[in-house]
C-alpha atoms as a PDB file:
ATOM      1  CA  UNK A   1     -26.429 -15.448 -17.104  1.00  0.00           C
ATOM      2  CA  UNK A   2     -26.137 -16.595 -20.764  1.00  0.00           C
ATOM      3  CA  UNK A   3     -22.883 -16.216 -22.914  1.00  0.00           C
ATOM      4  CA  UNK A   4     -21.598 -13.201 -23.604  1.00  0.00           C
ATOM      5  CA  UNK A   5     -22.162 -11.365 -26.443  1.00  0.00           C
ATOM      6  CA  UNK A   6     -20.907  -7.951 -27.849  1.00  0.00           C
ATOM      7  CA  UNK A   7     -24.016  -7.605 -29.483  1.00  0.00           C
ATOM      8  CA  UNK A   8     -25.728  -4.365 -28.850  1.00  0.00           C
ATOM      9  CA  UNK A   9     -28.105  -1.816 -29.698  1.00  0.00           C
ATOM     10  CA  UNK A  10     -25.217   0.834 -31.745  1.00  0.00           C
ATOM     11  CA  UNK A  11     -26.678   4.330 -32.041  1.00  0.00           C
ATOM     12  CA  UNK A  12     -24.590   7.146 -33.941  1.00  0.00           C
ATOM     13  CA  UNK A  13     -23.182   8.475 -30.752  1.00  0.00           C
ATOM     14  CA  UNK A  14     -21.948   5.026 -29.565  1.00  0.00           C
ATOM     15  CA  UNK A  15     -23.164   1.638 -27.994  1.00  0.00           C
ATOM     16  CA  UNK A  16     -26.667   1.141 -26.083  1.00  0.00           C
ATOM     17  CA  UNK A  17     -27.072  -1.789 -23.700  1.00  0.00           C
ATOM     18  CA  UNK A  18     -30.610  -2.840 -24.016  1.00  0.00           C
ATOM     19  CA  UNK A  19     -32.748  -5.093 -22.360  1.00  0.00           C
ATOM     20  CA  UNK A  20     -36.877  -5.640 -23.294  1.00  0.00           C
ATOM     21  CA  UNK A  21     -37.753  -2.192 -24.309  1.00  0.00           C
ATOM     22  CA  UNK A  22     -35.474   0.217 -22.673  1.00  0.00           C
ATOM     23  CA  UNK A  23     -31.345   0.799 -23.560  1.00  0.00           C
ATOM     24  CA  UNK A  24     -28.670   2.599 -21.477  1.00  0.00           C
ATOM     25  CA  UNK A  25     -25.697   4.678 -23.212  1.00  0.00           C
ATOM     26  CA  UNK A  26     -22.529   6.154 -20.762  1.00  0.00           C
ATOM     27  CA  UNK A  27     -21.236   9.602 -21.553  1.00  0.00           C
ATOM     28  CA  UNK A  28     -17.898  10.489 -20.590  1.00  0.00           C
ATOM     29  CA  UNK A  29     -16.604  13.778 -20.006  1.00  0.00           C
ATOM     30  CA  UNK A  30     -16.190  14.273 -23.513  1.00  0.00           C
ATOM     31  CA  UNK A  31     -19.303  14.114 -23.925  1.00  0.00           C
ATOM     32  CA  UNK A  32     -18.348  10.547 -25.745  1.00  0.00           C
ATOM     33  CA  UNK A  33     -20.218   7.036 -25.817  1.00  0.00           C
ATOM     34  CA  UNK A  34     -18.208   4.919 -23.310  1.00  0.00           C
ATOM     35  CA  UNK A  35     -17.687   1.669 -25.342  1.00  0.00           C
ATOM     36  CA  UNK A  36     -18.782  -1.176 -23.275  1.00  0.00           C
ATOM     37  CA  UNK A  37     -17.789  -4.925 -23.008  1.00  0.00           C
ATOM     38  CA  UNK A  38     -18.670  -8.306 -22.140  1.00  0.00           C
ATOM     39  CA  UNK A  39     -22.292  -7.241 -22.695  1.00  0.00           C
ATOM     40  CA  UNK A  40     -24.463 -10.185 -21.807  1.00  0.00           C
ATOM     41  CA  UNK A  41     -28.388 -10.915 -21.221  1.00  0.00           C
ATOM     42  CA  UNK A  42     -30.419 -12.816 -19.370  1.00  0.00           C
ATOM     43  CA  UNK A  43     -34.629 -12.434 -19.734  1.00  0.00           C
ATOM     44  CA  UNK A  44     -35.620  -8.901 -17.866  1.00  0.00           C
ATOM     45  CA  UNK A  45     -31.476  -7.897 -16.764  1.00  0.00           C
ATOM     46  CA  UNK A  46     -28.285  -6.847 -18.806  1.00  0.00           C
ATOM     47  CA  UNK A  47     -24.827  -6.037 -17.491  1.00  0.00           C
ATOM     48  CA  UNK A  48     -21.594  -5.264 -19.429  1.00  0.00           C
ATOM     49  CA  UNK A  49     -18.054  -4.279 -18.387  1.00  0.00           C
ATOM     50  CA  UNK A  50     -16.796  -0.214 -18.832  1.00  0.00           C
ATOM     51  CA  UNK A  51     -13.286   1.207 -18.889  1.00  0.00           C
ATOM     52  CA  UNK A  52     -13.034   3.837 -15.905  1.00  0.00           C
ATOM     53  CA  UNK A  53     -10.694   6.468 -15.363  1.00  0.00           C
ATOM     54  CA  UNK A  54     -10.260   7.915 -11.610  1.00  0.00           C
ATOM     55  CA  UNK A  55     -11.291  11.218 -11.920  1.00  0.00           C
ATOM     56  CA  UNK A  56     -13.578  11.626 -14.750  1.00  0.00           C
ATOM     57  CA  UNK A  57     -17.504  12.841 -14.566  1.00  0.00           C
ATOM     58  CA  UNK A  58     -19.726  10.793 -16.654  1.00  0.00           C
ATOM     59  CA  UNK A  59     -23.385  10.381 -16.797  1.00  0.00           C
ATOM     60  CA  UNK A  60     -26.273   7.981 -17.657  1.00  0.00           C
ATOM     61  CA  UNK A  61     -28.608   8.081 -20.377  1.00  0.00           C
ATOM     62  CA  UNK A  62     -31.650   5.964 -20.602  1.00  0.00           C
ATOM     63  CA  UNK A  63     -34.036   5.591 -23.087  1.00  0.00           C
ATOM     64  CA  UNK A  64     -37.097   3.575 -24.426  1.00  0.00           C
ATOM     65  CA  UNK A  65     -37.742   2.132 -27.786  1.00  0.00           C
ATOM     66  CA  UNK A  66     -40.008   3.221 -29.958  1.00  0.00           C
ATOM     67  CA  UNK A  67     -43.052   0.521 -29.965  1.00  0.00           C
ATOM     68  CA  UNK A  68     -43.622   0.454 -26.070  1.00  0.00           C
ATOM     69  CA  UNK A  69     -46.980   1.456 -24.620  1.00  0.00           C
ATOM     70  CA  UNK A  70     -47.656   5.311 -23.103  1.00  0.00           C
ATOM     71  CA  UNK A  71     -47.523   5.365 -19.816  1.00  0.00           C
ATOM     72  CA  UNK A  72     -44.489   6.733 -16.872  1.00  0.00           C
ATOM     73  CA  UNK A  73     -41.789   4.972 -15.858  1.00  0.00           C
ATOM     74  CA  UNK A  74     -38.815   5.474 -13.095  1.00  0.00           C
ATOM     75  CA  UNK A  75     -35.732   5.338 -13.659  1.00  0.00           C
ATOM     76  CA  UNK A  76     -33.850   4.262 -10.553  1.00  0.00           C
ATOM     77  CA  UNK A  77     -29.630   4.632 -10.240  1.00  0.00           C
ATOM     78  CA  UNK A  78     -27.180   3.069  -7.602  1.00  0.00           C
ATOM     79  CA  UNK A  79     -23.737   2.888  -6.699  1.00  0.00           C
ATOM     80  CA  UNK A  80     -22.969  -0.021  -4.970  1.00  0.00           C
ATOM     81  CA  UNK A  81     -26.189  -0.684  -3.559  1.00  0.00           C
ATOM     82  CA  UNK A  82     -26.514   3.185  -2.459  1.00  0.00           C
ATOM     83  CA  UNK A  83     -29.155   5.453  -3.894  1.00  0.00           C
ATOM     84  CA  UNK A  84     -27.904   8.415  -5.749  1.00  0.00           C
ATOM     85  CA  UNK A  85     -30.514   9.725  -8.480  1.00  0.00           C
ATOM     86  CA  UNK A  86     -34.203   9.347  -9.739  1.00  0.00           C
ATOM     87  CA  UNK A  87     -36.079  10.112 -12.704  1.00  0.00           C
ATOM     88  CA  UNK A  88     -39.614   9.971 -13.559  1.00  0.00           C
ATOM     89  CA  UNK A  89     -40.044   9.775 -17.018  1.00  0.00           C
ATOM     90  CA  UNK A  90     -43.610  10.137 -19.062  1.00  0.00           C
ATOM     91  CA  UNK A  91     -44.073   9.529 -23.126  1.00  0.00           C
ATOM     92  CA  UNK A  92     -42.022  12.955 -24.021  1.00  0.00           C
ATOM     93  CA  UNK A  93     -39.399  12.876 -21.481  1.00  0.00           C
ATOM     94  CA  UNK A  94     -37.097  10.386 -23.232  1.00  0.00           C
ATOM     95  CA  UNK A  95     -34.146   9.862 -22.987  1.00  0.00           C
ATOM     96  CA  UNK A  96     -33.276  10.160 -19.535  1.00  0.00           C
ATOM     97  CA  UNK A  97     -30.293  11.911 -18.820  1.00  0.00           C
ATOM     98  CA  UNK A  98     -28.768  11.276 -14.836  1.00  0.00           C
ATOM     99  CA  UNK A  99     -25.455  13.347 -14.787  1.00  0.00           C
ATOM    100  CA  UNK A 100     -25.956  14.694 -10.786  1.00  0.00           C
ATOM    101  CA  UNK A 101     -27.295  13.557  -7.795  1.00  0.00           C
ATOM    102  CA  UNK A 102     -29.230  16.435  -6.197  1.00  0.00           C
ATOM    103  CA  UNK A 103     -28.253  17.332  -1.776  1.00  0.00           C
ATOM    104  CA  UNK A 104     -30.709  20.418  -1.894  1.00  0.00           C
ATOM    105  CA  UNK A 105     -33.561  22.058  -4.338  1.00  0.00           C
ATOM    106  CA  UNK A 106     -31.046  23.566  -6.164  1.00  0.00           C
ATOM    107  CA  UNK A 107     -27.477  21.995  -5.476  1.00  0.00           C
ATOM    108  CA  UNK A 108     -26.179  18.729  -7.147  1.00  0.00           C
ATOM    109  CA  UNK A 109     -22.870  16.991  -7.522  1.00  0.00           C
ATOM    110  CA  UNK A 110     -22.143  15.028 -10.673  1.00  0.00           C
ATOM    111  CA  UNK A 111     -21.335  11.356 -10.839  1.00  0.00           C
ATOM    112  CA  UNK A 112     -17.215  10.814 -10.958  1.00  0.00           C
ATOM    113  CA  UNK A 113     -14.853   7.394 -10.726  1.00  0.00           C
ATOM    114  CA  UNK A 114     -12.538   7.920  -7.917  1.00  0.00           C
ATOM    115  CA  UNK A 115      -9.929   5.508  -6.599  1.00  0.00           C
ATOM    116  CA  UNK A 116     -10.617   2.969  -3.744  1.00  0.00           C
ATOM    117  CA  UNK A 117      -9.775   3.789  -0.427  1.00  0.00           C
ATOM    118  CA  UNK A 118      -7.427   1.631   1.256  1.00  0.00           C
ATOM    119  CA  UNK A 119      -6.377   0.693   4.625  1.00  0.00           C
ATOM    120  CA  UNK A 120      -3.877  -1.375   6.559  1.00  0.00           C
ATOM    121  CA  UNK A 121      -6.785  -1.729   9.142  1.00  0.00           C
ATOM    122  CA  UNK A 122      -7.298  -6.024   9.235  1.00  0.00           C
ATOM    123  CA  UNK A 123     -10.656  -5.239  11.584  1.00  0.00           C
ATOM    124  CA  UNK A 124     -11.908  -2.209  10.774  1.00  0.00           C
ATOM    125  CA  UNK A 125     -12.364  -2.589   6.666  1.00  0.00           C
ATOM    126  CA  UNK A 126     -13.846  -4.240   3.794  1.00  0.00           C
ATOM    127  CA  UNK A 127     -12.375  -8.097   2.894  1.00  0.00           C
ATOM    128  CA  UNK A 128     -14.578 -10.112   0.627  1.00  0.00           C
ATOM    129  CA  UNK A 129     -14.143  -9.785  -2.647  1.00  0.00           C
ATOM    130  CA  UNK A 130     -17.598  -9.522  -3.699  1.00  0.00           C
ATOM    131  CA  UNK A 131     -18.254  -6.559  -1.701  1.00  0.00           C
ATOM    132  CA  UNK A 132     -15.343  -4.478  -3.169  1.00  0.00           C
ATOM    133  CA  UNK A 133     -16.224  -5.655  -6.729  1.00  0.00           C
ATOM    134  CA  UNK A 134     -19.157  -3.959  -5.869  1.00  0.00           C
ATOM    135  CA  UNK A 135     -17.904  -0.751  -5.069  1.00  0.00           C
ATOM    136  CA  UNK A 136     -18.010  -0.257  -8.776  1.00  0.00           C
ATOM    137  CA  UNK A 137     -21.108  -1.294  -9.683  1.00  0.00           C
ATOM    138  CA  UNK A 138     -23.388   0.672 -11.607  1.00  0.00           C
ATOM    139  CA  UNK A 139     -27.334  -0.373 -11.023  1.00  0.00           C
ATOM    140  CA  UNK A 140     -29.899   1.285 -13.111  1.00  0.00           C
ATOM    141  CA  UNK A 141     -33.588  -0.186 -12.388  1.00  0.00           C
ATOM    142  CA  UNK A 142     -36.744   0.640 -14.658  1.00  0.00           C
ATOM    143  CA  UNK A 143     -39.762   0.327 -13.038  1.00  0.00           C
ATOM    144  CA  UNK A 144     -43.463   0.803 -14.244  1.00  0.00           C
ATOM    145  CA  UNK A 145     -45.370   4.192 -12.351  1.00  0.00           C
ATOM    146  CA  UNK A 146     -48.761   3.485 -11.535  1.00  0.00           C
ATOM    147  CA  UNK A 147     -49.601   6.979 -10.451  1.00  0.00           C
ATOM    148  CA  UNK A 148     -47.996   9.391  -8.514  1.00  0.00           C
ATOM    149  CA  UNK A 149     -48.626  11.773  -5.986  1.00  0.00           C
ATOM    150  CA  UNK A 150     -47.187  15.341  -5.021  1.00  0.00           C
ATOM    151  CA  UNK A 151     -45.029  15.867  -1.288  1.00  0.00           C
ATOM    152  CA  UNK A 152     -44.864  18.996   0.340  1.00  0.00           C
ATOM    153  CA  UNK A 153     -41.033  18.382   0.861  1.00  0.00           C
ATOM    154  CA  UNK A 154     -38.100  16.340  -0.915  1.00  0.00           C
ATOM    155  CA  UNK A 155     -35.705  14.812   1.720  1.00  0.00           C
ATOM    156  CA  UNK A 156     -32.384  14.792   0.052  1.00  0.00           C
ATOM    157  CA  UNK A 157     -29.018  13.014   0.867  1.00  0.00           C
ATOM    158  CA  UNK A 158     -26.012  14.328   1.687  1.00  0.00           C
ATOM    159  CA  UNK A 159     -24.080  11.429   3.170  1.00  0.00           C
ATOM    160  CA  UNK A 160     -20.499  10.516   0.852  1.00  0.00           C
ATOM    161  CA  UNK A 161     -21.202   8.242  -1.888  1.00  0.00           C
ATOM    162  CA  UNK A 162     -19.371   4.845  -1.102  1.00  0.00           C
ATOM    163  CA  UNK A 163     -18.375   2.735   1.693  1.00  0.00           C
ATOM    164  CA  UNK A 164     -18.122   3.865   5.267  1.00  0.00           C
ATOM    165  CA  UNK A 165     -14.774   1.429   5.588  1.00  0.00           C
ATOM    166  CA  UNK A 166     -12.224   1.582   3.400  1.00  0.00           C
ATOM    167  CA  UNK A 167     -10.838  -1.900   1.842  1.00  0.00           C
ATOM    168  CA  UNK A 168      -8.037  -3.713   3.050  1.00  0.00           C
ATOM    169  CA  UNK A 169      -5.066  -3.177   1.072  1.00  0.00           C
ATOM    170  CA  UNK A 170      -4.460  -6.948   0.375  1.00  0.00           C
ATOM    171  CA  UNK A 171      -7.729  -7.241  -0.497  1.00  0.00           C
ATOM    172  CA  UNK A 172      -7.768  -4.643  -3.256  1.00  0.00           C
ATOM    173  CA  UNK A 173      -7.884  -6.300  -6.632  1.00  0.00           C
ATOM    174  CA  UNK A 174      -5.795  -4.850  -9.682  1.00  0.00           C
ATOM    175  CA  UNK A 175      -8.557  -2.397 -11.524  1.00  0.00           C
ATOM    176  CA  UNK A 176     -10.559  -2.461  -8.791  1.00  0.00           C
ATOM    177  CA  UNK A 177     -12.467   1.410  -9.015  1.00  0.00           C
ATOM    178  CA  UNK A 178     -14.982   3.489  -6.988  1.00  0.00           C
ATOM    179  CA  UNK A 179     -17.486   5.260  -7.839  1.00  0.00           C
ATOM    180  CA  UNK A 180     -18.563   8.669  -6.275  1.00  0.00           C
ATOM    181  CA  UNK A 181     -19.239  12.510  -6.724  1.00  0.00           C
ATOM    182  CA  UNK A 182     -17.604  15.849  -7.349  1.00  0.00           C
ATOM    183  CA  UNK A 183     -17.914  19.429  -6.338  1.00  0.00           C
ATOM    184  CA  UNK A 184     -21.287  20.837  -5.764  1.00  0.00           C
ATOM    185  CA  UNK A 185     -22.724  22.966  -8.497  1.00  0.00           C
ATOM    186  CA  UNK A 186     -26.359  24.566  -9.146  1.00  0.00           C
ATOM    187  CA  UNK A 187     -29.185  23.391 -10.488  1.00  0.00           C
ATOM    188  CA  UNK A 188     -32.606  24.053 -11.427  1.00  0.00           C
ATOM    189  CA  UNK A 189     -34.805  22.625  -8.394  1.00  0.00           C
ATOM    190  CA  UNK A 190     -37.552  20.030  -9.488  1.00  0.00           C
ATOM    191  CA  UNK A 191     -40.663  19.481  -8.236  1.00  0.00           C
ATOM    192  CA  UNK A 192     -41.237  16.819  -5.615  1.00  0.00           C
ATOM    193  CA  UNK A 193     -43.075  13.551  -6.430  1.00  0.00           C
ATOM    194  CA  UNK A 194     -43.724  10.462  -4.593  1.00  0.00           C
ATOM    195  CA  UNK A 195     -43.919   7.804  -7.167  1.00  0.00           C
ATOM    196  CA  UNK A 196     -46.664   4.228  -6.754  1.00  0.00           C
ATOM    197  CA  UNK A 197     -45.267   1.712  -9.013  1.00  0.00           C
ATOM    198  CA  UNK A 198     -47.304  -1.105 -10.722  1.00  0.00           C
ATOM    199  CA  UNK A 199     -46.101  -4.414  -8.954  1.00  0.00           C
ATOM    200  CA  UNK A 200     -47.835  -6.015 -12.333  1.00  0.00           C
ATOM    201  CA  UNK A 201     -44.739  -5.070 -14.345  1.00  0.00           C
ATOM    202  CA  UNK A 202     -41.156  -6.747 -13.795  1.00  0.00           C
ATOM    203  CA  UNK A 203     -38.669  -4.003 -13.573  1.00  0.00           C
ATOM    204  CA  UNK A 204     -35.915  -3.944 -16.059  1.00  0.00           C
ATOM    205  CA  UNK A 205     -32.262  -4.130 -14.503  1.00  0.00           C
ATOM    206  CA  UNK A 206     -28.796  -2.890 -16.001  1.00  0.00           C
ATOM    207  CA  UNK A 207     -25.391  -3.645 -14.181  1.00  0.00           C
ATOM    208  CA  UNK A 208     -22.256  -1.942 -15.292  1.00  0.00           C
ATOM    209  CA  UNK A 209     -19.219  -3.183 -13.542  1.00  0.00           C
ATOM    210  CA  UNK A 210     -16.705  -0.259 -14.090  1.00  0.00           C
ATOM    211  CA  UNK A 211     -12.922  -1.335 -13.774  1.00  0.00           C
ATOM    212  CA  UNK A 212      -9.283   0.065 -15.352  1.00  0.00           C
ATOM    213  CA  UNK A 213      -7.873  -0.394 -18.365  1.00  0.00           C
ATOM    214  CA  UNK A 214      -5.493  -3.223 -17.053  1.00  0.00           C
ATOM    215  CA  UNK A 215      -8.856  -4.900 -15.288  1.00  0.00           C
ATOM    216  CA  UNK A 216     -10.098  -5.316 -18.668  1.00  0.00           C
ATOM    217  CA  UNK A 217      -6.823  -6.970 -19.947  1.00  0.00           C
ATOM    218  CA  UNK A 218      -6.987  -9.838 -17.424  1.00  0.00           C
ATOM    219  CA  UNK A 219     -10.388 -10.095 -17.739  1.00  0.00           C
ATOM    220  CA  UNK A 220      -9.706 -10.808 -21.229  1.00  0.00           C
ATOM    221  CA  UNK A 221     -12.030  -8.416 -22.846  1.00  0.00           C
ATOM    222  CA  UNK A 222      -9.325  -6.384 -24.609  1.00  0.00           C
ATOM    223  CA  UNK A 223      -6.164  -8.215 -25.826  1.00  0.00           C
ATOM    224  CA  UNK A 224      -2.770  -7.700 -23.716  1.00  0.00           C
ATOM    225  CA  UNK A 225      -0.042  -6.465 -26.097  1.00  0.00           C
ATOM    226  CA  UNK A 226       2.768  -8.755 -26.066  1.00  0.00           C
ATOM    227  CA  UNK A 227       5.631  -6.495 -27.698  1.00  0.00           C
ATOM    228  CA  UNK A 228       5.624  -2.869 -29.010  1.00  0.00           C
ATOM    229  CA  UNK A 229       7.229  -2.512 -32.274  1.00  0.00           C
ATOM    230  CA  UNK A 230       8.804   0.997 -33.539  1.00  0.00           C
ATOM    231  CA  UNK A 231       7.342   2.003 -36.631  1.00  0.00           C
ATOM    232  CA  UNK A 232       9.085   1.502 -39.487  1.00  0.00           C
ATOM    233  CA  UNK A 233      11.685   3.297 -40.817  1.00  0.00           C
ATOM    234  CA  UNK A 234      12.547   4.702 -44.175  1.00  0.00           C
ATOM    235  CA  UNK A 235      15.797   4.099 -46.297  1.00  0.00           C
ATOM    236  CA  UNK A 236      16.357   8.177 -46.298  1.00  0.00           C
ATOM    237  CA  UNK A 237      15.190   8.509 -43.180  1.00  0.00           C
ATOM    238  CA  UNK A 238      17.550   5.911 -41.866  1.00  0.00           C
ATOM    239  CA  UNK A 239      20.440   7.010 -44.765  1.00  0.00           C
ATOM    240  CA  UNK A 240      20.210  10.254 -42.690  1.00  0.00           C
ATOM    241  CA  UNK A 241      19.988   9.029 -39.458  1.00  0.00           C
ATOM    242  CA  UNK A 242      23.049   7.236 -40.123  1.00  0.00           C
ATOM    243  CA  UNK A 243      25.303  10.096 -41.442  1.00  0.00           C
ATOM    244  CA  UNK A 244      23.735  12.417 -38.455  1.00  0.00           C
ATOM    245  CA  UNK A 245      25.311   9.458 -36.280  1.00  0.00           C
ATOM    246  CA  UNK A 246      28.699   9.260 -38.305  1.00  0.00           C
ATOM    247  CA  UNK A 247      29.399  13.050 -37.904  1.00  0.00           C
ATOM    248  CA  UNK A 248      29.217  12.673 -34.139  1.00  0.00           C
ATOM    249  CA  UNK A 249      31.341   9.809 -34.020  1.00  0.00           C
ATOM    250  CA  UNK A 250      33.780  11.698 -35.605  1.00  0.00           C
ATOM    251  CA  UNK A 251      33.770  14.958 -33.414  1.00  0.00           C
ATOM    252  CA  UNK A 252      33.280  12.624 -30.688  1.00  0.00           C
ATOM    253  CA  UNK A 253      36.471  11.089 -31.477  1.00  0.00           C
ATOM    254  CA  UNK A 254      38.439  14.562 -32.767  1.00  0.00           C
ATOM    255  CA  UNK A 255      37.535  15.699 -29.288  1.00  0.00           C
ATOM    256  CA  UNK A 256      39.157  12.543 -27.299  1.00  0.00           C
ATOM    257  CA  UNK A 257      42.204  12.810 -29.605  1.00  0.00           C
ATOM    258  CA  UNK A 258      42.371  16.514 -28.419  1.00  0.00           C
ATOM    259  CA  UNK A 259      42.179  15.823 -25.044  1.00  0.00           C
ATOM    260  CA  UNK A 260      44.420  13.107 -25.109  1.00  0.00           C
ATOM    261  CA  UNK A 261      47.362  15.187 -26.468  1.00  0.00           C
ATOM    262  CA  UNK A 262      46.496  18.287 -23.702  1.00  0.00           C
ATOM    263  CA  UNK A 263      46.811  15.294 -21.137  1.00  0.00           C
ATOM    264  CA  UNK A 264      50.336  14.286 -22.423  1.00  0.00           C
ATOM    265  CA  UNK A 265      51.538  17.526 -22.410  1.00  0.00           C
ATOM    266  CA  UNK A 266      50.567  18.041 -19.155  1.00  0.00           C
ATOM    267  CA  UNK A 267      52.108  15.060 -18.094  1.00  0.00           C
ATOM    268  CA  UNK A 268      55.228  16.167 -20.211  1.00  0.00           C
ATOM    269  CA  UNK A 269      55.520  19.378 -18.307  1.00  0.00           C
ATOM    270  CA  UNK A 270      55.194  18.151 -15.133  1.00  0.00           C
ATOM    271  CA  UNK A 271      58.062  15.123 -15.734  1.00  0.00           C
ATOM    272  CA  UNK A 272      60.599  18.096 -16.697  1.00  0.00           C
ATOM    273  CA  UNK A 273      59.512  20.369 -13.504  1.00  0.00           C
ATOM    274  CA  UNK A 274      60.354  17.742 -11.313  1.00  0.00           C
ATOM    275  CA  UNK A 275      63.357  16.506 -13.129  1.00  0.00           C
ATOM    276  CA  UNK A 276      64.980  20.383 -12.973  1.00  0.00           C
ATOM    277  CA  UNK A 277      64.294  20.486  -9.215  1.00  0.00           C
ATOM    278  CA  UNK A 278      65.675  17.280  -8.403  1.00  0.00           C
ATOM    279  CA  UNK A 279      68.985  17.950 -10.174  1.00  0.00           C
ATOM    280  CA  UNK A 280      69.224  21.082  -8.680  1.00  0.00           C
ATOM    281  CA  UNK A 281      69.048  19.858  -5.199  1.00  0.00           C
ATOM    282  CA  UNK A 282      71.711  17.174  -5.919  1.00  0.00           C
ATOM    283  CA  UNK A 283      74.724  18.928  -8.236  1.00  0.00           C
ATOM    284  CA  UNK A 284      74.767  22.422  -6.460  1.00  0.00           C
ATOM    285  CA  UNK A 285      78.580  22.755  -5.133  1.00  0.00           C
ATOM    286  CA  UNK A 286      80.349  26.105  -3.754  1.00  0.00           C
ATOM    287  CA  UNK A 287      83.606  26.962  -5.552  1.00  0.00           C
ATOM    288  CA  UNK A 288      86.332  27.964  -3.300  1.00  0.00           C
ATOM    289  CA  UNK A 289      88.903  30.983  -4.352  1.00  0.00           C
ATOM    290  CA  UNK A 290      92.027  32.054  -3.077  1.00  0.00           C
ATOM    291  CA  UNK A 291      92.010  35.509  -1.582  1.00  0.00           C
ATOM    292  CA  UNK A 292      94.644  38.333  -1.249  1.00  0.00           C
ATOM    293  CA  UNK A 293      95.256  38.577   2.697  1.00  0.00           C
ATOM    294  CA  UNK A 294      95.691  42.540   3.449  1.00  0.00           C
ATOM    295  CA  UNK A 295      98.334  43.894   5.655  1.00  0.00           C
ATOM    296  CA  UNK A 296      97.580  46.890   5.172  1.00  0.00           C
ATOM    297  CA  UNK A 297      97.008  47.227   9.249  1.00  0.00           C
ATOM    298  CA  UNK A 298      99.775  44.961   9.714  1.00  0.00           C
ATOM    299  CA  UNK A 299     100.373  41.412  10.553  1.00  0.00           C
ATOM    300  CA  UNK A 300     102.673  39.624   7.972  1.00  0.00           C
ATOM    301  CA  UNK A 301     102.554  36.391   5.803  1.00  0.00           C
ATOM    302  CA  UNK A 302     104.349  34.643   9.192  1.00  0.00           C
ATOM    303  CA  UNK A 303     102.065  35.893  11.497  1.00  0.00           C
ATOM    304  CA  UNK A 304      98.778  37.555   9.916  1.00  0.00           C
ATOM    305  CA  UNK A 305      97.043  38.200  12.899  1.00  0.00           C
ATOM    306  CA  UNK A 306     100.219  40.357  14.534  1.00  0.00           C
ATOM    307  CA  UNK A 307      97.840  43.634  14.128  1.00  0.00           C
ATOM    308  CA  UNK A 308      98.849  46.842  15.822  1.00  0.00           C
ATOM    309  CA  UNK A 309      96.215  48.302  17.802  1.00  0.00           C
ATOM    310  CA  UNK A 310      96.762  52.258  17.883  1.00  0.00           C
END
């Protein structure tokens, strides 16, 4: 490959990746270029880096430029090495829009980034780094049509885009994404058609290695921010901001004073309840009294207990 450049074809809706006579645009969800990165070239191939988010539908737009020669061409796309859609395109059916991948006449699923499987499987699962790179790889191949011919029947596909193993969790790389399908919708069926492709022409090859936001930091294709600074702040803003944080202080403050006296008096009243029972159990005495004897039943001051008994 040749250096990289960040040179590409712009168009008003965003940034085409071209190669010979053809260019390829992403769509997000949004309905938004996908900005690309990293772009570089090398004689009938392209590739660039894109910013995926797990969950999204995008799509794939492919188009030709203006001074090529009539004729049809094919427009092949892959995930990973695995077939998804097909176009055949002739002069008027430009640009080439490849949102689904049809499973039946009339049923497609559109194209999605989803997040890598994993496993803690060390046998049973994918290892090599090149292989689950590739697991978000985006392939689009032009090829030349000779002719083509009609076919009774279309055999579709209906196995799960992606890998049949899932990758080993140590192998996983930070950003790594996958790329697959969502929910099945309808569509307008298409005819059939076998296409014979002109071995004469070199086919024209676009790779888009899709990867997260933090991929594309330590890949170094966007910068890494090294500190987030608040925005500045005004002199009335912060006048305000300061006398907002003064009055709370102060009622802040008011309020520990308050409590702070409650809690003495508390204290206060419970010193004195203790004191008044303690001196109570310790200076009650019983005052003794002399008392009138009476003899009115008899007995006398000699002998008190000398009582008749009628």
């Amino acid at each position: 490959m040749s250096e990289p450049s960040d040179q590409s074809r712009p168009s008003r809706n965003g940034i085409w990746l071209d190669c010979r006579k053809f260019c390829i645009l992403l769509i997000d969800s949004a309905d938004s270029a996908m900005r690309l990165y990293g772009i570089r070239k090398d004689g009938n191939s392209a590739e660039a880096w894109v910013e995926a988010k797990e969950g999204e539908q995008f799509s794939i737009k492919a188009r030709r430029k203006a001074k090529i020669r009539a004729g049809e061409f094919s427009v092949h796309l892959s995930f990973g090495g695995q077939f998804v859609a097909g176009r055949i395109c002739g002069p008027d059916d430009w640009p080439c829009n490849i949102g689904e991948r049809y499973i039946s006449t009339t049923e497609a699923q559109p194209l999605m980034f989803s997040k890598p499987k994993v496993t803690d499987d060390e046998v049973n699962c994918i290892r090599k780094p090149e292989e689950v790179a590739r697991l978000g790889e985006i392939r689009i191949e032009v090829r030349k049509v000779e002719s083509t011919q009609s076919c009774e029947e279309r055999l579709y596909s209906t196995e799960d885009i992606g890998p049949q193993k899932a990758i080993y969790e140590r192998a996983k790389k930070v950003g790594a994404v996958q790329l697959g399908v969502g929910p099945t919708i309808s569509k307008p069926s298409q005819p059939p058609v076998l296409p014979i492709y002109d071995e004469t022409f070199e086919k024209v090859t676009f790779t888009i290695h899709c990867t997260t936001h933090v991929g594309l930091q330590l890949l170094g294709h966007i910068p890494i921010p090294t500190q987030i600074e608040a925005p500045p702040i005004s002199p009335k803003k912060r006048s305000r901001e300061q006398d907002d944080i003064e009055v709370e202080q102060k009622r802040l403050r008011d309020e520990l004073d308050r409590l702070d006296k409650r809690r003495r008096i508390l204290d206060e009243a419970d010193s004195s309840s203790s004191a008044v029972a303690q001196a109570g159990k310790s200076s009650i005495s019983v005052k003794r009294e002399r008392t009138v004897f009476d003899f009115s039943r008899g007995g006398t001051a000699d002998a008190p207990f000398a009582i008749d008994d009628e």
